[in-house]
Protein backbone atom coordinates (compact mmCIF):
# COMPACT_ATOMS: atom_id res chain seq x y z
CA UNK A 1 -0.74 9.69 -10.97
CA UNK A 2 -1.76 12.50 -13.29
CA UNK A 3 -3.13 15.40 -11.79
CA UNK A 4 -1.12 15.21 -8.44
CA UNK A 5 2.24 16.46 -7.45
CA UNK A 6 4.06 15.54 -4.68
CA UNK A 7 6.02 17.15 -1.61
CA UNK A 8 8.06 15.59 1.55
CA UNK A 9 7.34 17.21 4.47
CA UNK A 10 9.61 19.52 6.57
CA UNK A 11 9.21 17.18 9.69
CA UNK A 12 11.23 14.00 8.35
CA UNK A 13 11.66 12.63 11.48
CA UNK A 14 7.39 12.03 11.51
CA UNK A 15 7.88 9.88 8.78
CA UNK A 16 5.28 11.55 6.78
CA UNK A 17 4.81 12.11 3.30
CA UNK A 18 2.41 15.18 2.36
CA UNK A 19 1.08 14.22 -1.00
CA UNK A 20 -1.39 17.37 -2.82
CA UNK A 21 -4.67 15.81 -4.60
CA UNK A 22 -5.80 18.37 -7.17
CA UNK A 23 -9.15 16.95 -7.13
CA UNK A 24 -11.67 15.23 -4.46
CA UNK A 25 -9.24 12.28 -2.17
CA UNK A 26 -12.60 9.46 -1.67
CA UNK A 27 -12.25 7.12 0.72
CA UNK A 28 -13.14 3.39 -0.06
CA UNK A 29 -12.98 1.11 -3.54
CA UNK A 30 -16.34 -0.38 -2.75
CA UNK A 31 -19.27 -0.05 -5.26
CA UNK A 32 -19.73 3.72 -4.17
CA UNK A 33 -16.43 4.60 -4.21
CA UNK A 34 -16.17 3.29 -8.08
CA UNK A 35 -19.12 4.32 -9.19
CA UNK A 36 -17.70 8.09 -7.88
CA UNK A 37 -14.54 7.91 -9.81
CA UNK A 38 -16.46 6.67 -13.06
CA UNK A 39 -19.13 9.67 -12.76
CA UNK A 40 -15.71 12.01 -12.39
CA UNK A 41 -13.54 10.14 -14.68
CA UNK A 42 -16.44 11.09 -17.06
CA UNK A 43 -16.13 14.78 -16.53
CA UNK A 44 -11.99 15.34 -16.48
CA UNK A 45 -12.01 15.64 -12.91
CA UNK A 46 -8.51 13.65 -11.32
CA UNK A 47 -9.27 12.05 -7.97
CA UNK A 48 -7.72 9.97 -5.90
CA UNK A 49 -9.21 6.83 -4.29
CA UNK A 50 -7.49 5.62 -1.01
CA UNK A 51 -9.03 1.81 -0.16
CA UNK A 52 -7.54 0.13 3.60
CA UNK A 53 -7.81 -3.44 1.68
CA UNK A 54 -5.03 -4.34 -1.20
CA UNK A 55 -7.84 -4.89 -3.31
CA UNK A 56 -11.28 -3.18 -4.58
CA UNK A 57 -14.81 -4.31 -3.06
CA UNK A 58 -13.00 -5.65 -0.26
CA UNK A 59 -16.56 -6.57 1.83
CA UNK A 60 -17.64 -8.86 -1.32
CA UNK A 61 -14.45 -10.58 -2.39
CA UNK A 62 -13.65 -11.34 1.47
CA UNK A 63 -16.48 -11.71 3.57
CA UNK A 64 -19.33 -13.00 1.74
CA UNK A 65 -20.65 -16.40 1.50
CA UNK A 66 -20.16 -18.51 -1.60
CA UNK A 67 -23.88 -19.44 -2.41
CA UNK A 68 -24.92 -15.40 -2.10
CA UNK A 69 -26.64 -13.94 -5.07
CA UNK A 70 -27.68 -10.47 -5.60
CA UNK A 71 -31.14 -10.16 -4.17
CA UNK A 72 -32.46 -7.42 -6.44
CA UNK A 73 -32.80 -7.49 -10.36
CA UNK A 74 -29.28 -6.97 -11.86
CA UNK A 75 -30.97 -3.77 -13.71
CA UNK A 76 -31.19 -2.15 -9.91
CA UNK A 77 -27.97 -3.02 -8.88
CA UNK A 78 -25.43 -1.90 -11.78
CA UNK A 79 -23.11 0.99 -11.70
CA UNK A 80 -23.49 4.49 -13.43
CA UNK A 81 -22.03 4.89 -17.10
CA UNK A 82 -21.85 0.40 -17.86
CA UNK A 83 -24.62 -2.33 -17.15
CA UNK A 84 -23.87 -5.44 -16.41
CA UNK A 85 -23.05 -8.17 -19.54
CA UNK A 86 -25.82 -9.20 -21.17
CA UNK A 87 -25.40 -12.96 -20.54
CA UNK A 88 -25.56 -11.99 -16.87
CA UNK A 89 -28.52 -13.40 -15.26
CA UNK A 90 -31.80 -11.84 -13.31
CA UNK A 91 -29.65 -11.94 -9.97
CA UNK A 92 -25.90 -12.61 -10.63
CA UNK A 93 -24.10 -14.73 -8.28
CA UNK A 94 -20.88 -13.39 -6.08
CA UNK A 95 -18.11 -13.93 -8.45
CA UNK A 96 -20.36 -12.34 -11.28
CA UNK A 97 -20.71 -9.23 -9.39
CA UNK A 98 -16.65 -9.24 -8.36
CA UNK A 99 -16.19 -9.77 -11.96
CA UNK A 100 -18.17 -6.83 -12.91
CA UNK A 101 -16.82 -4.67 -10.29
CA UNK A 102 -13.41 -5.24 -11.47
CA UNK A 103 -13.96 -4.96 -15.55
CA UNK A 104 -15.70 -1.94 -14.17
CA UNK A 105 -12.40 -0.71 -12.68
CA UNK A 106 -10.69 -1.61 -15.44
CA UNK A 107 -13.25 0.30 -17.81
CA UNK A 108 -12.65 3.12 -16.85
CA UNK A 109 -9.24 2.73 -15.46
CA UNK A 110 -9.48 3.35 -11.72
CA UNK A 111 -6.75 2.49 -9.84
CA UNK A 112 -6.99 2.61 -5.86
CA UNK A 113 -4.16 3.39 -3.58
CA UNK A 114 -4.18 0.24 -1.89
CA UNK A 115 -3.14 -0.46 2.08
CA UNK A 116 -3.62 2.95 2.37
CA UNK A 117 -6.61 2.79 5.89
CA UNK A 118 -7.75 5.99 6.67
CA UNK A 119 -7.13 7.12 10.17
CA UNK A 120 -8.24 10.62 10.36
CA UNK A 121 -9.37 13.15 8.71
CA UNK A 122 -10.08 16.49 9.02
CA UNK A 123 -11.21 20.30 7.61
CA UNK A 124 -8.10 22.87 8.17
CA UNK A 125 -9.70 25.63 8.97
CA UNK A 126 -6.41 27.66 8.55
CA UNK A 127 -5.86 26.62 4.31
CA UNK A 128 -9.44 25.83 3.94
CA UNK A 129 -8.63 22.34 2.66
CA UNK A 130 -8.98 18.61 3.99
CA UNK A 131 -5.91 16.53 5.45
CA UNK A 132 -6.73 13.00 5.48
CA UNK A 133 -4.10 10.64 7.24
CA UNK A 134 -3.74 7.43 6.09
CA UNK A 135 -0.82 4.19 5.58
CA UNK A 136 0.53 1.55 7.89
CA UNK A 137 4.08 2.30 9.67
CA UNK A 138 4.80 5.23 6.86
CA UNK A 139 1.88 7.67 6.96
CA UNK A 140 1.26 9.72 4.16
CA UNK A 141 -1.04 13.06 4.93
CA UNK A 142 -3.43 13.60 1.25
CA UNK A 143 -4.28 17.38 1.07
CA UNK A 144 -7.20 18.46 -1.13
CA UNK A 145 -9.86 20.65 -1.29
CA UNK A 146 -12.42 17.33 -1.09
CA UNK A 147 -13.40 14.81 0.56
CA UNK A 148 -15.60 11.85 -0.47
CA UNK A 149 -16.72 9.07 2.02
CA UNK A 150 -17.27 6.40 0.27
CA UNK A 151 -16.97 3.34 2.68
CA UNK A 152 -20.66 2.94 3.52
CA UNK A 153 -23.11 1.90 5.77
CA UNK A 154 -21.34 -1.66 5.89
CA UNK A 155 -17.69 -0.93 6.78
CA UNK A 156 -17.67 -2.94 10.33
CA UNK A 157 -18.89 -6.07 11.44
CA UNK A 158 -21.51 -5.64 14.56
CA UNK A 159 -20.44 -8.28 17.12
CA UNK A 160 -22.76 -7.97 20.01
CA UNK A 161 -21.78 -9.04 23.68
CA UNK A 162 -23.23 -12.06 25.18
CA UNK A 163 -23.16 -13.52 28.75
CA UNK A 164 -21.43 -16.36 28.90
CA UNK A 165 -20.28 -16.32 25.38
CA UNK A 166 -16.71 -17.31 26.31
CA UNK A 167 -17.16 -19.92 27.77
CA UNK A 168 -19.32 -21.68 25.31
CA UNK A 169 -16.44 -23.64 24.03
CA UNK A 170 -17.74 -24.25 20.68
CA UNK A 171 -16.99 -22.29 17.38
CA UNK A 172 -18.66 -18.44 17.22
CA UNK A 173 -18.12 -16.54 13.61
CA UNK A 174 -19.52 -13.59 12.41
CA UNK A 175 -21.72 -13.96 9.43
CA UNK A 176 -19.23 -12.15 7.37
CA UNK A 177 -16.74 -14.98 8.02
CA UNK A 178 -18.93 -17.56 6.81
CA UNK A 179 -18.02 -19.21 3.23
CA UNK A 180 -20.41 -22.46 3.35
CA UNK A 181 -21.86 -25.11 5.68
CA UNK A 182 -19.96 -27.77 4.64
CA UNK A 183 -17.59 -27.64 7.97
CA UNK A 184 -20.92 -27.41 10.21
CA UNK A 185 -22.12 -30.52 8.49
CA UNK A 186 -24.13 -32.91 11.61
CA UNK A 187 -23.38 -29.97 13.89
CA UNK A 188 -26.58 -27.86 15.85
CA UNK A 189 -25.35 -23.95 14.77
CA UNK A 190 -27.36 -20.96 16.27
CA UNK A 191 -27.93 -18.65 13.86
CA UNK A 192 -28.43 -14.99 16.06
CA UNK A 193 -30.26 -12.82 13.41
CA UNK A 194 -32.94 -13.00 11.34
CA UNK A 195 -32.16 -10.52 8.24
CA UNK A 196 -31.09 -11.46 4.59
CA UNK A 197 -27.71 -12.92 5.92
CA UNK A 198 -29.45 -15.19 9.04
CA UNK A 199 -32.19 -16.43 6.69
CA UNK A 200 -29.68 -17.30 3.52
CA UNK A 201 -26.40 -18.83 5.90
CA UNK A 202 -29.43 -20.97 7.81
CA UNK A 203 -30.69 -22.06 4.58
CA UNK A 204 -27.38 -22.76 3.30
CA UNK A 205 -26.64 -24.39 6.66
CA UNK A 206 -29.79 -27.25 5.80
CA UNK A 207 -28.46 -27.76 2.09
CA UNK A 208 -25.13 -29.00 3.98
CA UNK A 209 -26.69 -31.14 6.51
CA UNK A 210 -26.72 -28.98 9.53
CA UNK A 211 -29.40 -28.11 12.14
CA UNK A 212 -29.84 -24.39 12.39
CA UNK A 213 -31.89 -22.78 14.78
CA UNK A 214 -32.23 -18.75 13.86
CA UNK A 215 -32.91 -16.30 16.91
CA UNK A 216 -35.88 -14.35 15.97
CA UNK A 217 -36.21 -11.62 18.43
CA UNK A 218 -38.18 -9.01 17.07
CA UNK A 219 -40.63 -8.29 14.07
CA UNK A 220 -40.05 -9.24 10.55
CA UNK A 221 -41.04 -8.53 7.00
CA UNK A 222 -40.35 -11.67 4.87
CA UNK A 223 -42.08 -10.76 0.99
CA UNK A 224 -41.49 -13.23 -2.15
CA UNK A 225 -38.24 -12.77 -4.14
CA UNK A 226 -40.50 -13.29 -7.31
CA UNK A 227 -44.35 -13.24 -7.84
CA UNK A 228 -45.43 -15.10 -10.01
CA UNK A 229 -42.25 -14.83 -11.93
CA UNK A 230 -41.62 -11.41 -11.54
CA UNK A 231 -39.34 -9.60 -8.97
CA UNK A 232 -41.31 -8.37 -5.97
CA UNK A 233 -39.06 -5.35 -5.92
CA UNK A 234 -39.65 -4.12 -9.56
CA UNK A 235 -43.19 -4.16 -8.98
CA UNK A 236 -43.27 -2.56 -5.87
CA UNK A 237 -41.25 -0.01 -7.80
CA UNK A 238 -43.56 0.05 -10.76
CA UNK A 239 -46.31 0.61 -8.00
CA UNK A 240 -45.11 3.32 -6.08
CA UNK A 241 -45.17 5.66 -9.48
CA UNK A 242 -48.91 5.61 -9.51
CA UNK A 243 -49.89 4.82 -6.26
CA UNK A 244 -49.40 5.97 -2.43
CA UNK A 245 -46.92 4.01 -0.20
CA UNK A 246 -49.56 3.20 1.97
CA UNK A 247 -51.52 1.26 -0.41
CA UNK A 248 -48.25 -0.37 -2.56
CA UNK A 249 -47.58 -1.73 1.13
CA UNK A 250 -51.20 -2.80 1.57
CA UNK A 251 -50.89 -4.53 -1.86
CA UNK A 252 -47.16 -6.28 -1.39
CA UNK A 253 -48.43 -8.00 1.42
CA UNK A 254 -51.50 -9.35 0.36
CA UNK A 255 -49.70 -10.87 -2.61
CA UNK A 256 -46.87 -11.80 0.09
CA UNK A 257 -49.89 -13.58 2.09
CA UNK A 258 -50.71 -15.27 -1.59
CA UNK A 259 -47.60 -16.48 -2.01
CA UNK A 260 -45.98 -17.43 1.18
CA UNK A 261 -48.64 -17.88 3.09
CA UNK A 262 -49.20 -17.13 7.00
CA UNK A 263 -46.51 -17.06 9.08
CA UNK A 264 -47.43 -16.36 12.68
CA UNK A 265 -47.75 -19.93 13.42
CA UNK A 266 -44.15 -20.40 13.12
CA UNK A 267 -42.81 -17.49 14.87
CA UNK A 268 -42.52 -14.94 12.33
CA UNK A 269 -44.46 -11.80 12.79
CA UNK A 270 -44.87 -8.96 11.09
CA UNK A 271 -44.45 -5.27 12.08
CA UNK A 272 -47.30 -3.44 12.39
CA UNK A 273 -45.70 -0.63 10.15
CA UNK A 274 -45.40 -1.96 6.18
CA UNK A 275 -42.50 -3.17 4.84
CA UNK A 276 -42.06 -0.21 2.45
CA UNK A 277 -42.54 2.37 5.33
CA UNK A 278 -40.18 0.75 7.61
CA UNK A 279 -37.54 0.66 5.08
CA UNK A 280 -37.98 4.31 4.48
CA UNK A 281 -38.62 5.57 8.01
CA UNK A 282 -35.96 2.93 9.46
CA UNK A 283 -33.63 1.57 7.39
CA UNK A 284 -34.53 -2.05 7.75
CA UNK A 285 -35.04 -3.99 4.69
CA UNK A 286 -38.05 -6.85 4.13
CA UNK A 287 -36.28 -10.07 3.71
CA UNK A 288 -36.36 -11.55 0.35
CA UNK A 289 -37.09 -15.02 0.99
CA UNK A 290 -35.30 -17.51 -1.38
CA UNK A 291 -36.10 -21.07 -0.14
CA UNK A 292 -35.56 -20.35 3.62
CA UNK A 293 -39.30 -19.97 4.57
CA UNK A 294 -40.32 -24.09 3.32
CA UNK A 295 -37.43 -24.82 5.82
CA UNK A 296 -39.01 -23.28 8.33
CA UNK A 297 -42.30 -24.59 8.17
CA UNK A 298 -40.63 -28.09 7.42
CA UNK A 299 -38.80 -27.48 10.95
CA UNK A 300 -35.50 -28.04 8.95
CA UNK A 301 -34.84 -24.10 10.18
CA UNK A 302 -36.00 -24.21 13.73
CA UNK A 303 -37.12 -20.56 15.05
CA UNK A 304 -36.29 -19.65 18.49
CA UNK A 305 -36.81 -16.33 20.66
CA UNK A 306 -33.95 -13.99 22.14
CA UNK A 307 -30.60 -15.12 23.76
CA UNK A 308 -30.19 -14.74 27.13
CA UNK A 309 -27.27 -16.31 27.88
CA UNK A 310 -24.30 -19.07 26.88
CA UNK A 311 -23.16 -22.07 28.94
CA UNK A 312 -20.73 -24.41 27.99
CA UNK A 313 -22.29 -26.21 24.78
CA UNK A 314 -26.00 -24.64 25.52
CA UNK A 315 -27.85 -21.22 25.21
CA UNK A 316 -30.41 -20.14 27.36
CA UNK A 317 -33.17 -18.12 25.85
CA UNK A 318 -35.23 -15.26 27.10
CA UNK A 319 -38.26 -17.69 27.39
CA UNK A 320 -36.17 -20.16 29.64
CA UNK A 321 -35.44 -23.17 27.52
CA UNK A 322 -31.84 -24.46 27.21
CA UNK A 323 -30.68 -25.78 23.81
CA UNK A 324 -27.25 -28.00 23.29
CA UNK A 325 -25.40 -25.98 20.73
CA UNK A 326 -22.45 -26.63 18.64
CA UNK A 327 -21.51 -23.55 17.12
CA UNK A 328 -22.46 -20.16 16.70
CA UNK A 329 -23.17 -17.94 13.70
CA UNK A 330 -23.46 -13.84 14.14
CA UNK A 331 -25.61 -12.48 11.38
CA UNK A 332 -25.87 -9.56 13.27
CA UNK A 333 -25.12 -7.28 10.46
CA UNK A 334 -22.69 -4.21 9.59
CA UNK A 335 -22.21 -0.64 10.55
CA UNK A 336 -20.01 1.92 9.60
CA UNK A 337 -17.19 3.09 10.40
CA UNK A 338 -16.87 6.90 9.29
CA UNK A 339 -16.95 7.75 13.68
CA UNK A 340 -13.53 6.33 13.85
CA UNK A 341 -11.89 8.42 11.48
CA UNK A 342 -13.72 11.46 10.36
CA UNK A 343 -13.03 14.36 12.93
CA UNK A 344 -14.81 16.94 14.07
CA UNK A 345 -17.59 17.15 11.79
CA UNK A 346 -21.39 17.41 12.65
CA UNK A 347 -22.49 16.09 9.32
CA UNK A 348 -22.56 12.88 9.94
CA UNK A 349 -24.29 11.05 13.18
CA UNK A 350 -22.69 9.20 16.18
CA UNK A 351 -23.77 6.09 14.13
CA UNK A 352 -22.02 7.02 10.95
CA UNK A 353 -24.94 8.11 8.81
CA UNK A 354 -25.64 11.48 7.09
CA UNK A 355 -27.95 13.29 9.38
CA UNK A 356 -30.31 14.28 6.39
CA UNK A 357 -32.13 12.02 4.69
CA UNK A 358 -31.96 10.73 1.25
CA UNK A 359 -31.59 12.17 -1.55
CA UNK A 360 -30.08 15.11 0.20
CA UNK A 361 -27.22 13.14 2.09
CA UNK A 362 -24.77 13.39 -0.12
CA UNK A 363 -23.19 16.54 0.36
CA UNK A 364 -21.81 18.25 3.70
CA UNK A 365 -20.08 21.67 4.51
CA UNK A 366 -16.49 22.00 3.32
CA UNK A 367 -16.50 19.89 0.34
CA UNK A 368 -17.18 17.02 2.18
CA UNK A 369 -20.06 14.17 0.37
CA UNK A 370 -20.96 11.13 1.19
CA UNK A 371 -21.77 8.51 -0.81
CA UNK A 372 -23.40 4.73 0.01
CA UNK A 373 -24.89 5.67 2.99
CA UNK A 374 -28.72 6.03 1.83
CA UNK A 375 -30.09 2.83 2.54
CA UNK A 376 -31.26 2.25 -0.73
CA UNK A 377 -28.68 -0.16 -1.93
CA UNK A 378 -26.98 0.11 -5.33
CA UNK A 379 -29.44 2.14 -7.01
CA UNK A 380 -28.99 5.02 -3.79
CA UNK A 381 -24.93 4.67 -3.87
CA UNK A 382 -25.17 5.14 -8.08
CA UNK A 383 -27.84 8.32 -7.06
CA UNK A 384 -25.50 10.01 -4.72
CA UNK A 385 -22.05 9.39 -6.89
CA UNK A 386 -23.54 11.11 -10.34
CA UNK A 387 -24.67 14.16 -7.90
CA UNK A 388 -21.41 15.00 -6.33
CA UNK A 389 -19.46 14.16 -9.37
CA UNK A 390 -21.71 16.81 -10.85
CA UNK A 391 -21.41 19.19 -8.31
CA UNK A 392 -17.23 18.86 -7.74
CA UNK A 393 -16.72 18.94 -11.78
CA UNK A 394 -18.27 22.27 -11.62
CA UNK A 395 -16.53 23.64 -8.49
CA UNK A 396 -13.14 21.89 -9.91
CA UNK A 397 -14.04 23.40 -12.80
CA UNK A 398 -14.20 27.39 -11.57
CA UNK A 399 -11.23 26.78 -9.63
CA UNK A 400 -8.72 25.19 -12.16
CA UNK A 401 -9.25 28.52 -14.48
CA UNK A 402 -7.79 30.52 -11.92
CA UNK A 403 -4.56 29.43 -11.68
CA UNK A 404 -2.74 31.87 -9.25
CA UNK A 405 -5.07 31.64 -6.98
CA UNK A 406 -4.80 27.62 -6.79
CA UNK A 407 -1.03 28.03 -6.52
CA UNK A 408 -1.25 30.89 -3.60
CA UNK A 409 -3.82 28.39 -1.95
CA UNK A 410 -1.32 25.32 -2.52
CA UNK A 411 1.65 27.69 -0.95
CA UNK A 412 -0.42 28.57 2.17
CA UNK A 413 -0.90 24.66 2.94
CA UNK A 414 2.84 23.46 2.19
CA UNK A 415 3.68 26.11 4.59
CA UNK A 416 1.94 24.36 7.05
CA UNK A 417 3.61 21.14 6.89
């Protein structure tokens, strides 16, 4: 790859190849990580992108369901430097955004270093650069004087423990496993979560002839997709330019009461805090309904409270009643995984999240940045990936013109190895 020479280490008994990036090594081929390489594509700057998978976008080409649409307006959701095709519609199905990802790749010819999982990495100190670990049986060891996280705030599954969960004897799946309710057709699935996934795989569940029942444990915002036509999110967008949050939040859910209608009689309620100030203060995103509230007020989506346990073929739940089951569905969402493999570095939290808040969570100490880890979707990962390809062209920039001091740098690491 251009921009990169190479160098076996001294140790070859380790098995490890020391490969020098001159440019930022980013971690992950999902959305952020190729909407980073575009923004430094566009500026000269070389790169390399390592990816775990042996393919880009890995979360949406393997574990998402086949009736999922995007839930925002395609103009919120595109990458930096090429929309999406004009034929595309208001909210473009799975294989339209996987299709988009990859002529995106293409575009601008990124190619990821696939199967190559990162399993540490960390600042030396000693060289002032980053060492970054990654490969299967044959580690390689990346060197450069950046580091991008890229793998976002989705990266793991969440599978929480259950009593008696083992010896429920029917199926149990993670939401990110699920493809389509045609195998749970006749079959009673519990559905344990209540966010965009539990809402869309129940609803999905009904159009196949199953009977979900979604665990609803807590508080919820559910808001229109569309009022009156128009996207609820664009709006609320459109709102927030002229008016406090407070009162856009005041507004969204009168016209959510408008639309939708009350739902405290069927065991939906809402947070006391709006859905605009939740998402800002907490993280948790309104659900978008899309067909999934009728079903509930039909009863084809049956609500129930907290699981307390599992028996064999039932649940109990936390208000005592015991419910034959068949099969279980975990839309229990995603985390990340940057804990597991970033070392030693205060920048990010125990949970994997840039301790400052957006938009100044892109960039750490070190030249470390991360990017797709604002809660803000698309729009947040495409924010963060145009700053720190601004601010690394520059630094890469200053350094590249001083060429004997990049070579005595790139001396002092090899020496290292």
């Amino acid at each position: 790859m251009a921009g990169m020479t190479e160098n076996l280490g001294a140790d070859i008994s380790s098995r490890r190849r020391c490969v020098w990036v001159n440019g930022p090594i980013i971690v992950g081929s999902g959305p952020s990580g190729l909407a980073t390489a575009a923004c430094l594509k566009e500026k000269g700057v070389p790169f390399v992108i390592l990816e775990r998978a042996n393919c880009i976008a890995s979360l949406w080409q393997r574990h998402t369901y086949d009736r999922l649409k995007l839930h925002l307006p395609k103009q919120f959701c595109q990458l930096p430097r090429l929309p999406f095709p004009a034929n595309y519609p208001e909210y473009p199905t799975r294989k339209q955004f996987i299709d988009y990802l990859e002529s995106y790749a293409k575009h601008f010819d990124i190619s990821p270093r696939f199967n190559q999982g990162v399993e540490s990495a960390r600042f030396d100190d000693t060289c002032g650069l980053w060492r970054v670990t990654a490969g299967g049986d044959r580690k390689v060891e990346y060197i450069g004087r950046w580091l991008v996280a890229a793998t976002g705030e989705n990266a793991e599954k969440v599978v929480p423990q259950f009593e008696g969960l083992a010896e429920f004897g029917g199926s149990v799946s993670h939401a990110s496993d699920y493809k389509s309710g045609q195998e749970y057709a006749g079959k009673r699935v519990l559905v344990v979560g209540c966010g965009n996934s539990g809402m869309e795989v129940s609803l999905d569940l009904c159009h196949h002839n199953a009977f979900p029942s979604m665990v609803v444990r807590n508080t919820i915002h559910v808001l229109p997709r569309e009022v009156y036509g128009k996207s609820s999110f664009h709006l609320a967008v459109l709102l927030m330019k002229w008016l406090p949050l407070w009162l856009v939040d005041r507004i969204m859910l009168v016209l959510s009461y408008l639309v939708l209608g009350s739902m405290e009689n069927y065991g939906l309620r809402r947070p006391s805090v709006g859905p605009l100030e939740l998402k800002n203060t907490n993280g948790r995103t309104p659900v978008l309904d899309i067909g999934a509230l009728e079903k509930i007020k039909t009863g084809q989506i049956n609500v129930v409270p907290g699981v307390k346990r599992f028996f064999p073929g039932k649940v109990e739940l936390v208000d005592g009643q015991i419910i034959d089951m068949d099969s279980v569905i975990l839309a229990t969402g995603y985390r990340s995984n940057v804990p597991s493999w970033l070392q030693a570095n205060d920048f990010f939290s125990k949970e994997g999240l840039p301790r400052q808040p957006f938009p100044n969570s892109w960039k750490g100490e070190s030249g470390l940045y991360a990017v797709g880890f604002t809660k803000k979707g698309l729009s947040g990962a495409s924010f963060d990936a145009a700053s720190i390809a601004e601010d690394i062209s520059r630094l890469w920039r200053d350094e590249t013109t001083q060429q004997k001091r990049l070579g005595a740098c790139r001396g002092r690491c090899i020496s290292h190895f």
